[in-house]
Protein backbone atom coordinates (compact mmCIF):
# COMPACT_ATOMS: atom_id res chain seq x y z
CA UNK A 1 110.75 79.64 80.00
CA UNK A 2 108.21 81.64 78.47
CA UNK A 3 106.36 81.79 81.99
CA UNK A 4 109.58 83.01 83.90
CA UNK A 5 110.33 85.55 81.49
CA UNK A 6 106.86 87.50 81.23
CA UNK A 7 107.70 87.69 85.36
CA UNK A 8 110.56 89.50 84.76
CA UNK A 9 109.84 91.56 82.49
CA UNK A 10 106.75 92.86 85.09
CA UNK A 11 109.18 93.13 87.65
CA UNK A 12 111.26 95.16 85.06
CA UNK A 13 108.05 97.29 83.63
CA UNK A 14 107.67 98.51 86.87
CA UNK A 15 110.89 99.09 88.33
CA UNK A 16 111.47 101.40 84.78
CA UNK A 17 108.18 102.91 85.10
CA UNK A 18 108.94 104.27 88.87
CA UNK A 19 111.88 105.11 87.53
CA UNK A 20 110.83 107.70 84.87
CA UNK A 21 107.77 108.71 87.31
CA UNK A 22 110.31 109.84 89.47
CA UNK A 23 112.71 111.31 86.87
CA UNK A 24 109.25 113.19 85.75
CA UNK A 25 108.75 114.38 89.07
CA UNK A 26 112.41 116.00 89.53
CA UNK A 27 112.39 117.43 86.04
CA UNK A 28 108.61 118.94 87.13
CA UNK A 29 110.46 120.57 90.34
CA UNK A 30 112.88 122.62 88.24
CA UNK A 31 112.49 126.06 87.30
CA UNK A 32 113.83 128.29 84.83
CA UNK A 33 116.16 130.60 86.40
CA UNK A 34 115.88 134.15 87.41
CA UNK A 35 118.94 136.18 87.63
CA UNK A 36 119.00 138.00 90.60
CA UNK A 37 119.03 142.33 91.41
CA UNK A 38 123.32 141.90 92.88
CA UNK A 39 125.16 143.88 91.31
CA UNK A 40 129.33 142.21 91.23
CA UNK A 41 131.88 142.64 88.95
CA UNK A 42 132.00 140.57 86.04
CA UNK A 43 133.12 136.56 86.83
CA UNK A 44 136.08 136.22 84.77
CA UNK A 45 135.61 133.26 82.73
CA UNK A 46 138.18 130.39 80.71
CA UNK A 47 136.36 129.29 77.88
CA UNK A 48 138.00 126.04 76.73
CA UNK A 49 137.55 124.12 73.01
CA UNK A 50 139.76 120.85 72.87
CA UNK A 51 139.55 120.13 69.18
CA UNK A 52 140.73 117.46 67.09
CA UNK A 53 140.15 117.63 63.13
CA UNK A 54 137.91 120.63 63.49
CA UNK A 55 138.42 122.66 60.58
CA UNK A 56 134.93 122.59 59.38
CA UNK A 57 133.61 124.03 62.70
CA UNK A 58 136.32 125.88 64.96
CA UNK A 59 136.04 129.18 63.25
CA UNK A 60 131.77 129.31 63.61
CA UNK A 61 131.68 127.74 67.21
CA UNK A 62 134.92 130.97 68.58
CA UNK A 63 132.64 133.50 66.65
CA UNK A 64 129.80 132.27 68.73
CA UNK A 65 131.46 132.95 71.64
CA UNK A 66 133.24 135.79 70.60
CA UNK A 67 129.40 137.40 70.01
CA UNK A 68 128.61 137.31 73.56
CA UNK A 69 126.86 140.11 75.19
CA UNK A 70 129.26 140.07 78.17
CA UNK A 71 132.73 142.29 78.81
CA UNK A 72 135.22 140.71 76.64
CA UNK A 73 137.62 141.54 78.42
CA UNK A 74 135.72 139.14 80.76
CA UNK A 75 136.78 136.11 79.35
CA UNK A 76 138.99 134.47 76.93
CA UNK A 77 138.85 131.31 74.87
CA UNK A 78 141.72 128.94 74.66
CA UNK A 79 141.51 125.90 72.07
CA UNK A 80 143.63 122.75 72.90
CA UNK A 81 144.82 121.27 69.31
CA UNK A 82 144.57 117.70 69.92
CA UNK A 83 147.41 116.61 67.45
CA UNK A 84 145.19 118.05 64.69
CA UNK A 85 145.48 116.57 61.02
CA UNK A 86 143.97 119.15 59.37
CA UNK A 87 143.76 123.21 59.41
CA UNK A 88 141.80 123.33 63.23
CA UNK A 89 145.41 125.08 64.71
CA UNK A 90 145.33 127.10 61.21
CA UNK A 91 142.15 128.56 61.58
CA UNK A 92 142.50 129.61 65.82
CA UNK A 93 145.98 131.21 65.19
CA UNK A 94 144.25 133.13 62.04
CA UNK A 95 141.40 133.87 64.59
CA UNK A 96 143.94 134.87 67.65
CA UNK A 97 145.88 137.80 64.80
CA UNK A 98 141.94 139.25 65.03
CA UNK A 99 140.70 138.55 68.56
CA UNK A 100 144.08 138.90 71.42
CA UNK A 101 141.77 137.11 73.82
CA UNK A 102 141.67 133.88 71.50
CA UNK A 103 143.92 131.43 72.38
CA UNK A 104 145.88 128.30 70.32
CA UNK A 105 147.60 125.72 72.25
CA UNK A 106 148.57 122.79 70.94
CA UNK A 107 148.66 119.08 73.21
CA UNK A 108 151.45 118.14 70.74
CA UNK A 109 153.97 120.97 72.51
CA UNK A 110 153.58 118.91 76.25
CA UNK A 111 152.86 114.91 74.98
CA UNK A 112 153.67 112.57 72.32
CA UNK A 113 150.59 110.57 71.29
CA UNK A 114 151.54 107.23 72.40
CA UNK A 115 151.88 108.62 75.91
CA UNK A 116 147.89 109.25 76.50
CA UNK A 117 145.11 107.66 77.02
CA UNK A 118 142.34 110.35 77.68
CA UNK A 119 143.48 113.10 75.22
CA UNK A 120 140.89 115.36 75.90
CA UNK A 121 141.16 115.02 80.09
CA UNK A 122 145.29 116.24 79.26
CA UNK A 123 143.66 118.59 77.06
CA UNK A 124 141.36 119.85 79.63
CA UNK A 125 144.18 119.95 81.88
CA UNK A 126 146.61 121.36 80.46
CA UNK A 127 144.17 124.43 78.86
CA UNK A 128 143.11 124.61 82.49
CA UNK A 129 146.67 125.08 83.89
CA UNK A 130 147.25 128.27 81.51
CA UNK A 131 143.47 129.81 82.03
CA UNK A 132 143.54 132.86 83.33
CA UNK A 133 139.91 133.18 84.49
CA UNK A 134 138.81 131.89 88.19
CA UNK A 135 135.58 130.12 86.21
CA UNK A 136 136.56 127.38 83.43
CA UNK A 137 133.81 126.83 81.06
CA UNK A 138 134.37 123.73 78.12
CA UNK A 139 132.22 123.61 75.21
CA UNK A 140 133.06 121.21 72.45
CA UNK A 141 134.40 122.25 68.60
CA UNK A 142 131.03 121.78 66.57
CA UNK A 143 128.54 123.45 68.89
CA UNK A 144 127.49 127.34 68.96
CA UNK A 145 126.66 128.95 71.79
CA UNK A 146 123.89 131.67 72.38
CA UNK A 147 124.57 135.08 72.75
CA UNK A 148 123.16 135.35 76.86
CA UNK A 149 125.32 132.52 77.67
CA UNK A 150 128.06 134.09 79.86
CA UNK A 151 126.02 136.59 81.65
CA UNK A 152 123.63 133.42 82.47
CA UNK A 153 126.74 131.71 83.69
CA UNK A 154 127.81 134.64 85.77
CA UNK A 155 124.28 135.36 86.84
CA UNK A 156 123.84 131.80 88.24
CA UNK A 157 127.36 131.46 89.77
CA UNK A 158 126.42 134.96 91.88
CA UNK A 159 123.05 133.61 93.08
CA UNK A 160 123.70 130.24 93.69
CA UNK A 161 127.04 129.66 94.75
CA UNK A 162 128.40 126.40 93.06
CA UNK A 163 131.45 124.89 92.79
CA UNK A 164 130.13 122.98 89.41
CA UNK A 165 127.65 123.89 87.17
CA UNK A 166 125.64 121.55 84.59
CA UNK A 167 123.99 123.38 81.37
CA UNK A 168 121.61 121.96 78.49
CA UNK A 169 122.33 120.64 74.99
CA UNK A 170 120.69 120.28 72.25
CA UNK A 171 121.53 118.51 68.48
CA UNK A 172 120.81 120.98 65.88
CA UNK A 173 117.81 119.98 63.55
CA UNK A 174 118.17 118.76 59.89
CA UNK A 175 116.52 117.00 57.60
CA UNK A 176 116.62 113.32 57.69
CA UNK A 177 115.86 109.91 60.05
CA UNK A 178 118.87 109.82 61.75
CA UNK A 179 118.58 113.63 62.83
CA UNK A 180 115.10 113.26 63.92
CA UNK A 181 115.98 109.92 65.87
CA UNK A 182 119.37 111.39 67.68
CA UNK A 183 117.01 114.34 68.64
CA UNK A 184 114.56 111.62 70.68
CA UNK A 185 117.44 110.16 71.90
CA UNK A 186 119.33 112.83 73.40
CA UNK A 187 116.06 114.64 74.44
CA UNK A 188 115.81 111.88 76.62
CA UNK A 189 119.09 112.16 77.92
CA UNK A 190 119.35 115.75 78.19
CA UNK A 191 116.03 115.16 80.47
CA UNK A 192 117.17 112.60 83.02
CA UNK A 193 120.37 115.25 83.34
CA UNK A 194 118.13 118.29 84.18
CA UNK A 195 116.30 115.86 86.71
CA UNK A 196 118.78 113.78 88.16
CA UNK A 197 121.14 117.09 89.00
CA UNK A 198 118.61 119.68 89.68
CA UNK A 199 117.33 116.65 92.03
CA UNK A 200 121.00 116.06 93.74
CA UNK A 201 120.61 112.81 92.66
CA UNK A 202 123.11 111.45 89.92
CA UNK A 203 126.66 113.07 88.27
CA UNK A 204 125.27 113.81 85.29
CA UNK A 205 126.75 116.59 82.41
CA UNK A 206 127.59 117.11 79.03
CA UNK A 207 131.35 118.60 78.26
CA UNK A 208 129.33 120.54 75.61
CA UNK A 209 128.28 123.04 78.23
CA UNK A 210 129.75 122.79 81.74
CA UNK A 211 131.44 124.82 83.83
CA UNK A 212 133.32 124.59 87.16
CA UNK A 213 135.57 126.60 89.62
CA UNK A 214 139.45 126.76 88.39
CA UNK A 215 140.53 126.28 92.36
CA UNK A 216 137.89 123.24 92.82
CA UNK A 217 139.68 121.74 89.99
CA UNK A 218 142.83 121.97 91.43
CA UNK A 219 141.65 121.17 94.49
CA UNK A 220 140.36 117.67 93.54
CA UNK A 221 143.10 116.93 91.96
CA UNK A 222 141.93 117.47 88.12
CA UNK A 223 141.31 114.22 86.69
CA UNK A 224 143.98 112.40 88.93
CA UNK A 225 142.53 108.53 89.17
CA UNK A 226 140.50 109.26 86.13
CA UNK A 227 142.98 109.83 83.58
CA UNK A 228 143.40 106.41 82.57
CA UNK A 229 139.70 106.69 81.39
CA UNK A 230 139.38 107.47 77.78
CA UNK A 231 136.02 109.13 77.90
CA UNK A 232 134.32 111.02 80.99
CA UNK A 233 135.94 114.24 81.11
CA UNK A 234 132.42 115.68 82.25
CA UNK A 235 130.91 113.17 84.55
CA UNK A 236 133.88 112.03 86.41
CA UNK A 237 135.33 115.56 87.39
CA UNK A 238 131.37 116.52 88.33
CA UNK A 239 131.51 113.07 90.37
CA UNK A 240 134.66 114.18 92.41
CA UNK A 241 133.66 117.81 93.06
CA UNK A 242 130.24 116.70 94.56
CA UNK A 243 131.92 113.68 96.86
CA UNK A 244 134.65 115.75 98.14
CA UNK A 245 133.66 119.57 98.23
CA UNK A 246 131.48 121.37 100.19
CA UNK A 247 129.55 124.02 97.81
CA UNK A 248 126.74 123.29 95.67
CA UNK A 249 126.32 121.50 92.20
CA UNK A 250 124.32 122.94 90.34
CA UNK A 251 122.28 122.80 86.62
CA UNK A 252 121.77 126.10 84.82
CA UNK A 253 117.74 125.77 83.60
CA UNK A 254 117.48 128.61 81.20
CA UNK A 255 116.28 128.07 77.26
CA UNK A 256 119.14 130.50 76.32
CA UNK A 257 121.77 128.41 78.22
CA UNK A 258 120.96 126.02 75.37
CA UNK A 259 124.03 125.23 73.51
CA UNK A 260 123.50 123.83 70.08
CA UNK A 261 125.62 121.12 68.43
CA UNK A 262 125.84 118.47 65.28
CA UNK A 263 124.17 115.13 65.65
CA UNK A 264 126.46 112.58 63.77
CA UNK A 265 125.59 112.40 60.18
CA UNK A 266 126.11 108.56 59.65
CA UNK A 267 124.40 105.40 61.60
CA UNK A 268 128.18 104.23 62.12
CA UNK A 269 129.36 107.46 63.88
CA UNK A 270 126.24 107.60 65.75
CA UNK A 271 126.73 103.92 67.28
CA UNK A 272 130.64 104.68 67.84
CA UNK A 273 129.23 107.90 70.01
CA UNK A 274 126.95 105.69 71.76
CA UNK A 275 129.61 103.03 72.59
CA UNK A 276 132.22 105.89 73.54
CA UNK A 277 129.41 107.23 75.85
CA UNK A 278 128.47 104.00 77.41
CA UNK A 279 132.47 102.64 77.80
CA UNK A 280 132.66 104.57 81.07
CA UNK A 281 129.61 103.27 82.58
CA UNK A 282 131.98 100.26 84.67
CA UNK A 283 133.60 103.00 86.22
CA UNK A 284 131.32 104.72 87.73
CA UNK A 285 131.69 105.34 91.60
CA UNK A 286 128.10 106.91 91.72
CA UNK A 287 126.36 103.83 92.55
CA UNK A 288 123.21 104.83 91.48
CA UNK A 289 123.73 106.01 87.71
CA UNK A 290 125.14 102.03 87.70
CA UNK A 291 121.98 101.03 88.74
CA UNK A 292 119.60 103.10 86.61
CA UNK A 293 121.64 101.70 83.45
CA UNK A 294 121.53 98.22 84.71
CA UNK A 295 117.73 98.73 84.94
CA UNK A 296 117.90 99.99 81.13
CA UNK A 297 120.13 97.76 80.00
CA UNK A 298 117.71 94.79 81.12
CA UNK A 299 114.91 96.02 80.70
CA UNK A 300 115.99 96.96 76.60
CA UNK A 301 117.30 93.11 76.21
CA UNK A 302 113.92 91.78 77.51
CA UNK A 303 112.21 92.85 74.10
CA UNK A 304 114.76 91.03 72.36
CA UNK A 305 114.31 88.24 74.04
CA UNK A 306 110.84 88.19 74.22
CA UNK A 307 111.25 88.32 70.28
CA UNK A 308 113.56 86.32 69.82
CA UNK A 309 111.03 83.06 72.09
CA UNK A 310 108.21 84.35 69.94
CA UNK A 311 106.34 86.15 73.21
CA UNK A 312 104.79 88.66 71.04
CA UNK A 313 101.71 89.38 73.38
CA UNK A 314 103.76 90.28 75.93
CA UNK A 315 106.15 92.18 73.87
CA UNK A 316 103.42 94.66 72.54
CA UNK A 317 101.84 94.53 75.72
CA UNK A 318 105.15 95.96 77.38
CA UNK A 319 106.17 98.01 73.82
CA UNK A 320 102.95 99.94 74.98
CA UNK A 321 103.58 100.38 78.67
CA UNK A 322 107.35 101.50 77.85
CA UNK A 323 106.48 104.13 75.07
CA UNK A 324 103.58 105.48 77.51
CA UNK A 325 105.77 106.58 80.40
CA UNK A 326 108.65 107.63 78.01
CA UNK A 327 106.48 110.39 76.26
CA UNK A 328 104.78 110.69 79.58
CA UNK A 329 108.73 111.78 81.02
CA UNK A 330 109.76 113.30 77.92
CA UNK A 331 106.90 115.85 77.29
CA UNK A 332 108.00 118.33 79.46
CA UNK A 333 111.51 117.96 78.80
CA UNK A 334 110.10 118.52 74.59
CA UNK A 335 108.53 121.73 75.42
CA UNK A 336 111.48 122.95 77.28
CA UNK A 337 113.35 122.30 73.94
CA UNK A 338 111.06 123.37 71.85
CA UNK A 339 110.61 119.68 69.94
CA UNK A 340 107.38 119.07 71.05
CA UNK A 341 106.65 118.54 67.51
CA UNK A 342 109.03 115.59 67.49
CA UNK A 343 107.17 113.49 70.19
CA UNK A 344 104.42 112.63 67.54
CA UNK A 345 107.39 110.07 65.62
CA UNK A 346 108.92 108.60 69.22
CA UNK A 347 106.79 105.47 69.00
CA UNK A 348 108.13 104.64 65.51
CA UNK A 349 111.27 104.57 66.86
CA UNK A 350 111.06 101.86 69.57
CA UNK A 351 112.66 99.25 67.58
CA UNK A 352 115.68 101.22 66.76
CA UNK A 353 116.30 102.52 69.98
CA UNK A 354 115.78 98.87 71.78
CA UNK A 355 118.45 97.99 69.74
CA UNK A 356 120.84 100.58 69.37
CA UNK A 357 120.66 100.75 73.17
CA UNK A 358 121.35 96.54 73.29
CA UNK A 359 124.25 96.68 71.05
CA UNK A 360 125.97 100.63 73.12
CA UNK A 361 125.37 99.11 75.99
CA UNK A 362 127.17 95.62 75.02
CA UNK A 363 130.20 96.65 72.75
CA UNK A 364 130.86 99.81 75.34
CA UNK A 365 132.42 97.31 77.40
CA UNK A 366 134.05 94.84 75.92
CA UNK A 367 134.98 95.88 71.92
CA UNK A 368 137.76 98.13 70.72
CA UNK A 369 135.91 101.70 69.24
CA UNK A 370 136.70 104.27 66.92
CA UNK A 371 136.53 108.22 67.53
CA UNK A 372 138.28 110.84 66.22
CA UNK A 373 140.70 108.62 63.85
CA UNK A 374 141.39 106.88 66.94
CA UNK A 375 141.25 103.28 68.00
CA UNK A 376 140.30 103.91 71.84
CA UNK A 377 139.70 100.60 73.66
């Protein structure tokens, strides 16, 4: 048994370690853009918040946007109150008496709750269907966004062309374990996104900071065929755009495209995010980000089990050859952050993230989660 499993778990060592060779090479290709000399009128832009329960944030993450050194009469920001429970539609209506290009709407006016599934794909939509801007850009409630971030946006959009447009995210940086490990985590993934698109590889985005043509999105249908899907308002739409449209996709590689946003402050939340994330994974038509989390997911549950039988020479033996080629991938993608300084606690982390990624990767597809005071299954 023993004997069979040290096999696979070369066959697996390799496979992962080609993998994030390659993921090192495509990340190694990218580089950081450089706004062009054309000259064109300003790219009038939809900025759009769903919120749900954001009371706390709302107000800091519409100021950050509001501070933009860009036309304002450029853009305008439209928050979707998703059936709210607190002060969120409070604080935007206080905000849209100071700012006219702020914008409340509120999901409750078009659905009743038992009739969704995906509230923030309706959200999405329905913010979408009253933007008046030709470029729709969603950011999420608790993030901030840097002050170059439109006039990147525009920038890019001139020069290159898209249809979609990927961007970078990063957790904000706090004191604590938790912080420090979400921050490895998400470097990680924020990596493999930069790669994988800049590469034309994978549908990979964040919600966070994304933005995409208002007529591609009618044009694809929105999130027809998707909206049954609770989570994947990002991926799925980027997915459809690059099967069935003929301009670019493209990722936005600029340190001040960087928008910033909470890590979850509790283990619990952190694992619910996780399992949220990974719920969408069966639906994936992009074959290939299937395969690469297949390869992960295996590849994770061979530690266990090599544990678990009491193989612990070939468990440190591949603990060593997995931590090498992650901080050999996620070096570059560190400095690009500016966490570099984090890399020197990844190994301590191993454990964790073997398991954490074990018991996402499990309960996204087959247990009942909770996100937003919601049970989503």
């Amino acid at each position: 048994m023993i004997q069979m499993l040290d096999y696979l778990v070369t066959i697996l060592t390799i496979l992962y370690a080609v993998l994030l060779m390659a993921y090192r090479y495509w990340y190694s290709k990218l580089s950081v853009f450089k706004p062009s000399d054309i000259v064109a009128p300003p790219t009038q832009f939809s900025i759009v918040i769903p919120a749900r329960n954001e009371a706390a944030n709302i107000k800091a993450c519409v100021e950050s946007i509001l501070a933009q050194d860009y036309p304002k009469e450029a853009f305008e920001i439209i928050v979707m109150d998703d059936f709210s429970e607190d002060d969120t539609a409070f604080i935007v209506e206080a905000l849209h008496h100071q700012y006219s290009n702020v914008h409340l709407l509120r999901l409750s006016d078009y659905f009743k709750p038992n009739e969704l599934t995906a509230f923030k794909k309706k959200a999405i939509e329905k913010a979408v269907s009253h933007a008046k801007g030709n470029w729709i850009i969603t950011t999420d409630a608790d993030c901030k966004v840097p002050p170059q971030w439109l006039s990147l946006y525009h920038a890019y959009i001139i020069k290159e062309q898209p249809v979609f447009v990927a961007a970078p995210v990063m957790f904000i940086k706090t004191a604590g374990v938790l912080n420090q490990f979400q921050i490895l985590d998400f470097l990680a993934l924020q990596g493999i996104t930069a790669a994988s698109v800049g590469a034309g590889k994978h549908s990979m985005s964040n919600g966070a900071n994304l933005a995409f043509e208002k007529a591609a999105f009618i044009a694809v249908g929105g999130y027809q065929g998707v909206d049954h899907i609770a989570s994947g308002d990002d991926m799925f739409l980027m997915h459809k755009m690059k099967e069935t449209l003929v301009k670019p996709i493209g990722y936005l590689f600029h340190p001040d495209a960087i928008v910033l946003t909470d890590a979850m402050p509790t283990w619990k939340q952190f694992i619910m995010q996780r399992i949220r994330w990974s719920s969408k994974a069966r639906y994936y038509d992009d074959r290939s980000i299937f395969w690469v989390l297949l390869l992960v997911y295996l590849f994770n549950l061979s530690f266990l089990l090599m544990f678990l039988l009491g193989d612990f020479k070939s468990l440190i033996i591949a603990l060593a050859f997995k931590t090498f080629f992650e901080l050999f991938f996620l070096d570059p993608v560190a400095q690009f952050f500016h966490k570099k300084e984090e890399l020197r606690y990844f190994p301590l982390y191993q454990p964790i993230h073997i398991l954490y990624n074990i018991v996402a990767g499990l309960f996204g597809q087959i247990k009942m989660y909770t996100w937003k005071g919601r049970k989503v299954k």
